[in-house]
Protein backbone atom coordinates (compact mmCIF):
# COMPACT_ATOMS: atom_id res chain seq x y z
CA UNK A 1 -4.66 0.64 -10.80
CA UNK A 2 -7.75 1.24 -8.93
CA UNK A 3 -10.56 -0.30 -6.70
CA UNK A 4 -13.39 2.04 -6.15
CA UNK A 5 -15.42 -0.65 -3.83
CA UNK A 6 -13.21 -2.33 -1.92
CA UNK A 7 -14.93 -3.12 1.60
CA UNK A 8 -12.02 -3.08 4.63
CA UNK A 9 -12.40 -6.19 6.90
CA UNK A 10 -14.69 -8.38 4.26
CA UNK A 11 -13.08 -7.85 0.79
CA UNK A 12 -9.48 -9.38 -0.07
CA UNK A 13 -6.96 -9.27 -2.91
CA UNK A 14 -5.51 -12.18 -4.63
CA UNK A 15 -2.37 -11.00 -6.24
CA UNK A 16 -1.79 -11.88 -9.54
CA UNK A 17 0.95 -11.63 -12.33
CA UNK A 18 0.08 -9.68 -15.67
CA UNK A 19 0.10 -13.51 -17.04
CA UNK A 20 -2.35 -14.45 -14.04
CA UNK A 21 -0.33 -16.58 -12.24
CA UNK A 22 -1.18 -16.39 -8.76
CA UNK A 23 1.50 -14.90 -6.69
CA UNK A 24 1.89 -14.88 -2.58
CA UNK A 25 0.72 -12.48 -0.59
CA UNK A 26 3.20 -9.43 0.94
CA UNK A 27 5.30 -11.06 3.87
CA UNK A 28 4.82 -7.42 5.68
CA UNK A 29 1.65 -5.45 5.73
CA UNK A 30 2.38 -1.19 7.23
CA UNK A 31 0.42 1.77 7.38
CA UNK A 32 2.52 4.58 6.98
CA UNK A 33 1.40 8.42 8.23
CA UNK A 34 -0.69 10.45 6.12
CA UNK A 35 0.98 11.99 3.54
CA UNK A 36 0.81 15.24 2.21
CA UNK A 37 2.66 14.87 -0.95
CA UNK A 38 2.49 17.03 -4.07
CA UNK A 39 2.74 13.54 -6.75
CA UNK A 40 2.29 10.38 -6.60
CA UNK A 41 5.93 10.09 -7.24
CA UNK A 42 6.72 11.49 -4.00
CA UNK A 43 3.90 9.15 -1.74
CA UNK A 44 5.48 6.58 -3.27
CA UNK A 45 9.19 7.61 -2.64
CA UNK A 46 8.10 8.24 1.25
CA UNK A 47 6.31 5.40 1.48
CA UNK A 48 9.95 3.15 0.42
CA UNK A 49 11.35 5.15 2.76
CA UNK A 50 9.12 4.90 5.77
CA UNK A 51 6.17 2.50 5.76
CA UNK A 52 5.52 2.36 9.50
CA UNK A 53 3.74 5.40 10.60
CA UNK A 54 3.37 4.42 14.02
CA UNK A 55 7.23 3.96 14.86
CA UNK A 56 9.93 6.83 15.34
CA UNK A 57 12.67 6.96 12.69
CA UNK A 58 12.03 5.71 8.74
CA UNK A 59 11.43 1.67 8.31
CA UNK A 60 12.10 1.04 4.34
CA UNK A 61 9.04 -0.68 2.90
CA UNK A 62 11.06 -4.10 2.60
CA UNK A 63 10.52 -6.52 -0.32
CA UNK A 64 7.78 -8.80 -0.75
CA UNK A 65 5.94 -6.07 1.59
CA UNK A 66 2.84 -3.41 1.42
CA UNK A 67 2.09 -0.49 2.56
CA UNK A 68 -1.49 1.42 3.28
CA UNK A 69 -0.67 5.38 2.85
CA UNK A 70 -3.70 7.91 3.18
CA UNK A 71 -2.52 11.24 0.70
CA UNK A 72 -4.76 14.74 1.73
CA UNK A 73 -3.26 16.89 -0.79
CA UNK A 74 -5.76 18.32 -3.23
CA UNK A 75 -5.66 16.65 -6.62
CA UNK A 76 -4.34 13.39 -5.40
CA UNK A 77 -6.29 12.85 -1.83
CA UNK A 78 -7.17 9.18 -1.72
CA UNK A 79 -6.11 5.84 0.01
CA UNK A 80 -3.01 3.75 -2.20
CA UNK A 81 -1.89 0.30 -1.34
CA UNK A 82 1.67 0.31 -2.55
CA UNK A 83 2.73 -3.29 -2.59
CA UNK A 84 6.77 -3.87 -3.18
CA UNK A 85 7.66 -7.01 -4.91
CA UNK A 86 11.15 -9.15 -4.44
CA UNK A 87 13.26 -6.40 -5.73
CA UNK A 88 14.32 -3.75 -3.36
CA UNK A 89 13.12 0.01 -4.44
CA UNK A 90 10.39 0.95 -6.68
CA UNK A 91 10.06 -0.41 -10.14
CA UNK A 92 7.15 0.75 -11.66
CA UNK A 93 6.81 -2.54 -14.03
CA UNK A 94 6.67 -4.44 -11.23
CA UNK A 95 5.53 -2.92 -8.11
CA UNK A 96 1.45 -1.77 -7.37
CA UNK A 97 0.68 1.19 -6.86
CA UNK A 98 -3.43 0.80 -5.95
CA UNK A 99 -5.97 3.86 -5.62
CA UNK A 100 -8.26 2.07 -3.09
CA UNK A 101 -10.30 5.60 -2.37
CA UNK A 102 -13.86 5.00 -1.98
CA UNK A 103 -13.32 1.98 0.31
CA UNK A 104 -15.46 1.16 3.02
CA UNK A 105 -15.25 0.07 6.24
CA UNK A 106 -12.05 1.16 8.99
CA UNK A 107 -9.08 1.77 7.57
CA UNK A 108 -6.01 0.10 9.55
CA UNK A 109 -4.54 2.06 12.24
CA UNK A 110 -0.74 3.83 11.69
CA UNK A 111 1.47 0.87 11.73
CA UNK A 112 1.55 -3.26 11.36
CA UNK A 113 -1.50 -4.57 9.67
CA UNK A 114 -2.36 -7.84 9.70
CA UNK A 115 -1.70 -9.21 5.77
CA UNK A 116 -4.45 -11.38 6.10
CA UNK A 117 -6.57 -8.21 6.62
CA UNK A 118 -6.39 -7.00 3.09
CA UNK A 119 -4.35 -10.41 1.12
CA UNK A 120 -5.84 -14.05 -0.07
């Protein structure tokens, strides 16, 4: 998916299921570290494996939980909201995977993020 005007601190996202049922917003919210991956595949993949960018170690993206990743390899560069659902590890049916490039506004500093930031 993607949001090409999404405005940081004024715009949020109300989560909904592909029958439009409204759904609850992540219980965790993470930036993780810039990424320099070569696929999406792989920011994805590092992103399960460590969401919180500003802590030493890897912290698995937990369930019910998103992550903010910025990605500065050619071909790919962009800001992705990854959001996790109740299921531990990615499942693309069910998981996001959100281009948000183009925002506006200050992206979220390396680590916690408010969910109320970004999330209805």
């Amino acid at each position: 998916d993607r949001i090409t005007d999404f405005a940081i601190g004024a715009d949020k996202i109300d989560l909904l299921t592909s029958l439009g049922v409204a759904m609850d917003a992540p219980t965790a919210f993470t930036r993780a570290a810039n990424s320099t991956a070569t696929t999406l595949t792989d920011v994805v993949n590092n992103v399960f494996t460590d969401a919180n960018g500003a802590l030493t170690g890897n912290q698995a993206l937990g369930i019910n939980s998103a992550v903010l990743v910025s990605v500065t390899t050619s071909g790919i560069a962009g800001t992705y909201l990854v959001i996790n659902d109740g299921v531990a590890d990615f499942q693309s049916s069910n998981d996001l995977l959100v281009n948000i490039t183009g925002s506006s506004g200050t992206l979220s500093a390396l680590g916690t993020i408010a969910v109320s930031s970004f999330f209805i």
